[in-house]
Protein backbone atom coordinates (compact mmCIF):
# COMPACT_ATOMS: atom_id res chain seq x y z
CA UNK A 1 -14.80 8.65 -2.11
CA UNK A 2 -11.39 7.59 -4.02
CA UNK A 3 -9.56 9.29 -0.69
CA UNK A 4 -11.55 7.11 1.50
CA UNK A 5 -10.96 4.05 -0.48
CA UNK A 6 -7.05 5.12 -0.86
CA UNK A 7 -6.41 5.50 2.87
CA UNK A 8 -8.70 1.85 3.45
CA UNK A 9 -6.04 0.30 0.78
CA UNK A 10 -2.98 1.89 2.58
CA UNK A 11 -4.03 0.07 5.57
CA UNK A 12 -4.56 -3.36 4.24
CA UNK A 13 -0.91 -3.05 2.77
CA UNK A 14 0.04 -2.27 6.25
CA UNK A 15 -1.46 -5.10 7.88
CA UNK A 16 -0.42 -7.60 5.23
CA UNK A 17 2.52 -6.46 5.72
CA UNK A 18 2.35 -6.87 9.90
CA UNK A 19 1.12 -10.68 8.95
CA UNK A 20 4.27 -11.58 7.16
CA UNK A 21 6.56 -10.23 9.75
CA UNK A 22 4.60 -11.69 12.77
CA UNK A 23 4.03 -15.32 10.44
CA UNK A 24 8.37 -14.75 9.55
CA UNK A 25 9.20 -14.01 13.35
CA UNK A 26 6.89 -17.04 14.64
CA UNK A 27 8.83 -19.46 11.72
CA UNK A 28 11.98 -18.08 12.84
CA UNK A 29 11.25 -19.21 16.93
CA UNK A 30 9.73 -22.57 15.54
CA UNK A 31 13.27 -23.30 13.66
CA UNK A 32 15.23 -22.26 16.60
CA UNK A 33 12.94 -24.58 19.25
CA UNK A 34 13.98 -27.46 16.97
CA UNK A 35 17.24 -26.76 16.41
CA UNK A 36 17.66 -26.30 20.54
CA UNK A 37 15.86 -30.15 20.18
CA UNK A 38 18.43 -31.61 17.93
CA UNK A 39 21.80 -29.75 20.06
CA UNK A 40 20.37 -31.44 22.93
């Protein structure tokens, strides 16, 4: 049961982990768009 649970926690951390990158890589494009806005 506690090997079970272990692995299921592992995973979360992994996919919290995915979220920030995507959420960081999506902020990252947003800044850029605008910046591109204000250059031209």
């Amino acid at each position: 049961m506690m090997k079970v649970w272990n692995v299921k926690l592992e995973e979360m951390e992994i996919m919290e982990e995915t979220i920030i990158i995507v959420a960081i890589n999506a902020i990252n494009v947003i800044v850029t768009a605008v910046e591109n806005k204000k250059i031209n």
